[in-house]
C-alpha atoms as a PDB file:
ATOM      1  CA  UNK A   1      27.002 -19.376  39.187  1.00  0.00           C
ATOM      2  CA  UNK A   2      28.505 -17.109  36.298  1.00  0.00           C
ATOM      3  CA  UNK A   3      29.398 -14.331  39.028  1.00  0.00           C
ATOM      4  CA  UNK A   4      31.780 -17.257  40.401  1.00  0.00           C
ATOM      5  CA  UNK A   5      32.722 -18.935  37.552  1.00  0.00           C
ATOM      6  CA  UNK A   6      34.634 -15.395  36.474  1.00  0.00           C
ATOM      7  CA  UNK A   7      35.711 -15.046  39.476  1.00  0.00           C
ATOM      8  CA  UNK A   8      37.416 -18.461  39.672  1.00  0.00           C
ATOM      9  CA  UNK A   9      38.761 -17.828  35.811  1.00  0.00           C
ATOM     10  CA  UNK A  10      40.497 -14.876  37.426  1.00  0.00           C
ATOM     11  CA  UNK A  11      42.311 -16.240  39.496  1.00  0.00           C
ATOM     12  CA  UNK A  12      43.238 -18.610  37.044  1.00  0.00           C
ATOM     13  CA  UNK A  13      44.541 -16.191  34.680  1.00  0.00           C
ATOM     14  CA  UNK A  14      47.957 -16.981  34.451  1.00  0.00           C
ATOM     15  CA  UNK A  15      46.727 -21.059  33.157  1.00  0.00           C
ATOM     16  CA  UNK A  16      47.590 -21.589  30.213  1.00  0.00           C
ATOM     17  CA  UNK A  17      44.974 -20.926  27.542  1.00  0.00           C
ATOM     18  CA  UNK A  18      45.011 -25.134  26.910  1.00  0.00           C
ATOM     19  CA  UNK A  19      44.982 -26.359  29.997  1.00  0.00           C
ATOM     20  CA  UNK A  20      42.087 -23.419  30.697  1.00  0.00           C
ATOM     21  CA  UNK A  21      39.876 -25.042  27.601  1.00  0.00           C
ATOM     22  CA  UNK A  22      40.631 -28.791  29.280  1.00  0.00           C
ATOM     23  CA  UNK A  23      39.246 -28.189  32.541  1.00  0.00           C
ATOM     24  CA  UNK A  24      36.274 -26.054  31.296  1.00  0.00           C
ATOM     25  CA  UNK A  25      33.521 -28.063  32.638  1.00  0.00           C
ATOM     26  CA  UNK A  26      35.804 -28.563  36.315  1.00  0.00           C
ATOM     27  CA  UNK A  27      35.475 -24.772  36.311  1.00  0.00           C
ATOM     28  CA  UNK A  28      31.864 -24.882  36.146  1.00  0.00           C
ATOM     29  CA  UNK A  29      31.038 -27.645  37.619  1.00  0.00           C
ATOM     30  CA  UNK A  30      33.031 -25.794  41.169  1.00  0.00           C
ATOM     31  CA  UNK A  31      31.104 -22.309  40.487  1.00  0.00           C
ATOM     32  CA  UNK A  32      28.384 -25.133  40.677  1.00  0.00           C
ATOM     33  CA  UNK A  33      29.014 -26.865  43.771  1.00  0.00           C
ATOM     34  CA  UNK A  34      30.266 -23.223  45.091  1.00  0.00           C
ATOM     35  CA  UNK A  35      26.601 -22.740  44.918  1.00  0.00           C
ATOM     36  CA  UNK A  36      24.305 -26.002  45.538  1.00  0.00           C
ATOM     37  CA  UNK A  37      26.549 -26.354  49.067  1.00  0.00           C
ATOM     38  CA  UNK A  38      25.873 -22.518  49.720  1.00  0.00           C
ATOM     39  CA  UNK A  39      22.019 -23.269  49.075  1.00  0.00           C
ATOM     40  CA  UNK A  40      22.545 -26.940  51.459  1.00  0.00           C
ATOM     41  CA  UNK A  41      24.267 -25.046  54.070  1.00  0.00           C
ATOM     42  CA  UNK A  42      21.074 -22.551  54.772  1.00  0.00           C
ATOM     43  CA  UNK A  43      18.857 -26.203  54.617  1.00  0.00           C
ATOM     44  CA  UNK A  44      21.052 -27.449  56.964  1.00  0.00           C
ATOM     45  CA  UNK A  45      20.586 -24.253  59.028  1.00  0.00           C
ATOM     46  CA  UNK A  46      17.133 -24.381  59.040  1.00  0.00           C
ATOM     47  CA  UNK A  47      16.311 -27.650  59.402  1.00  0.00           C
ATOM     48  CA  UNK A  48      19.245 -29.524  60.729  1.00  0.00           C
ATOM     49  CA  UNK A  49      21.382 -32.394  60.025  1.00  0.00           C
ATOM     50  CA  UNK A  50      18.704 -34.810  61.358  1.00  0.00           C
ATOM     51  CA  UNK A  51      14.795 -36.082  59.946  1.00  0.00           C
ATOM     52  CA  UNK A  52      12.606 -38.234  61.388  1.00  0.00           C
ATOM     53  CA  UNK A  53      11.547 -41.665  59.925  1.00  0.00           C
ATOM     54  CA  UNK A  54       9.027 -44.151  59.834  1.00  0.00           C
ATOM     55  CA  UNK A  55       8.945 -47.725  58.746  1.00  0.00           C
ATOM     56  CA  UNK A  56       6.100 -49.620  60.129  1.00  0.00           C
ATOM     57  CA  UNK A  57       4.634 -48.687  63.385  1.00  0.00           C
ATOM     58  CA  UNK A  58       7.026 -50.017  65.515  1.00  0.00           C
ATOM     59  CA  UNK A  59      10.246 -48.765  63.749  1.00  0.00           C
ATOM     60  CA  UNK A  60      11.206 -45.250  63.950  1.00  0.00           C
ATOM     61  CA  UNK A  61      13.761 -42.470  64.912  1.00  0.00           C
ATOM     62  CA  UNK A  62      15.833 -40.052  63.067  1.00  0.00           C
ATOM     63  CA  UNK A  63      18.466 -40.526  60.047  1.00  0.00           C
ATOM     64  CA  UNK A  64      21.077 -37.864  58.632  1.00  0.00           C
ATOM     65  CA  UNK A  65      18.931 -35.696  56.247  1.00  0.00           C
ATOM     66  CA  UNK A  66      19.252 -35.952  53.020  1.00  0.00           C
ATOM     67  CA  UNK A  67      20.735 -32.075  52.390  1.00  0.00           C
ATOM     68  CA  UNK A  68      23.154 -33.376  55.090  1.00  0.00           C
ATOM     69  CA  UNK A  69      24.081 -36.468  53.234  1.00  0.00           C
ATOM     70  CA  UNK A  70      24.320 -34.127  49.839  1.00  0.00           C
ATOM     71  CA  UNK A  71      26.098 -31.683  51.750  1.00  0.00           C
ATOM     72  CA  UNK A  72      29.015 -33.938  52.855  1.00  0.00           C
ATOM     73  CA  UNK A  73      29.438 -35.571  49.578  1.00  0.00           C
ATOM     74  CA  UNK A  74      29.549 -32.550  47.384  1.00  0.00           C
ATOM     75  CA  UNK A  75      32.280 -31.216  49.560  1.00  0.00           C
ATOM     76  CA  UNK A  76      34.115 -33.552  49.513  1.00  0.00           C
ATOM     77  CA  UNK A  77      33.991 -33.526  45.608  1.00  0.00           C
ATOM     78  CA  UNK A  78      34.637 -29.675  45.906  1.00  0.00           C
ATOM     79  CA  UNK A  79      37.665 -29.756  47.441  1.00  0.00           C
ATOM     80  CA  UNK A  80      38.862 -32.291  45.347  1.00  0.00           C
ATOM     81  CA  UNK A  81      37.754 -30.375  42.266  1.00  0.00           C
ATOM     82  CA  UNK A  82      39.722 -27.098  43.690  1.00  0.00           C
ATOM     83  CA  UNK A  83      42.736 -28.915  44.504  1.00  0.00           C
ATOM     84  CA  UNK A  84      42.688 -29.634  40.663  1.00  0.00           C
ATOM     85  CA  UNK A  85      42.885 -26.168  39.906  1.00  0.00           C
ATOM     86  CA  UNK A  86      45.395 -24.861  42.164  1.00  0.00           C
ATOM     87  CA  UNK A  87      47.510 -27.698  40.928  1.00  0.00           C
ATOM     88  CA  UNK A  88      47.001 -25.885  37.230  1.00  0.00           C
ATOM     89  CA  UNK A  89      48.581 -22.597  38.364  1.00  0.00           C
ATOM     90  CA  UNK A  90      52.417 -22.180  37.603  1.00  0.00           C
ATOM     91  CA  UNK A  91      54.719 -22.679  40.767  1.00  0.00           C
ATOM     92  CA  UNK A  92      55.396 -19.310  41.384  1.00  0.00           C
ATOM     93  CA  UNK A  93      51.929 -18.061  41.353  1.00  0.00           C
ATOM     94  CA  UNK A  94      50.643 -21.396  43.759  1.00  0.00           C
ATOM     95  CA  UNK A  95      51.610 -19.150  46.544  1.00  0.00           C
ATOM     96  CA  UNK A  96      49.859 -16.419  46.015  1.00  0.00           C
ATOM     97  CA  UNK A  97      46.598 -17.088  43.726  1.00  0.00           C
ATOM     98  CA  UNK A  98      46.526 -20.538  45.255  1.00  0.00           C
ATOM     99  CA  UNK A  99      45.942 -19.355  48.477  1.00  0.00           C
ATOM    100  CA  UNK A 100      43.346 -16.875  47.047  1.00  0.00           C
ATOM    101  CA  UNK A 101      41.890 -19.836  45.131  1.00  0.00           C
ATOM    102  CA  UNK A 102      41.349 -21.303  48.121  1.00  0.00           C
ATOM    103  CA  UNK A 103      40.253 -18.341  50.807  1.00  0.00           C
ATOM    104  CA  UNK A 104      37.658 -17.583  48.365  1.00  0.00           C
ATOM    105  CA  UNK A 105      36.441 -21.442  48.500  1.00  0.00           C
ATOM    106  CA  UNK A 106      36.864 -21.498  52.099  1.00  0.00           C
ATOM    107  CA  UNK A 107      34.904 -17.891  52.442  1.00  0.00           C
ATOM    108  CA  UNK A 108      31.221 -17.123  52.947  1.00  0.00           C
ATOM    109  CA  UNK A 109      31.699 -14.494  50.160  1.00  0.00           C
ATOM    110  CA  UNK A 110      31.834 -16.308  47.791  1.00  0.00           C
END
């Protein structure tokens, strides 16, 4: 989580120092999320996006897991979260550390 939160602060170098100590917990709260949806993606790998259920003995089937649920919803939140931060950088540098912001989002490599 630190490894990304540094790298995100990087990127956001050119923030003002103000607006930087404002969205402190957004920045770690996405090296978060960068990190719990890494860790819900290999769930989802392993185990799928679908577990079995039973309610009585005559009711059962399969429901979205719950890392699939969790998945889902923390992205969305993500994204929202990163779109927040691009939107701090300065209009010229949206371009280019905006669309570095969000390759290294969209990127395994994280």
């Amino acid at each position: 989580i630190d490894k990304k939160e540094k790298k995100i602060r990087k990127m956001l170098k050119k923030v003002d120092k103000d607006k930087i100590k404002m969205v402190e917990k957004l920045i770690q709260n996405v090296a978060f999320m960068s990190v719990a949806l890494d860790e819900l993606k290999e769930d989802i790998k392993l185990y799928g996006v679908k577990e079995p259920y039973m309610n009585g003995s005559n009711q059962f089937g399969f429901k979205e897991s719950i890392e699939s649920k969790t998945y889902n919803t923390m992205l969305k939140n993500y994204m929202n979260a990163v779109k927040q931060l691009v939107e701090l950088l300065p209009e010229k540098e949206k371009k280019n550390e905006g669309e570095a912001l969000l390759k290294f989002i969209a990127s395994d490599k994280k």
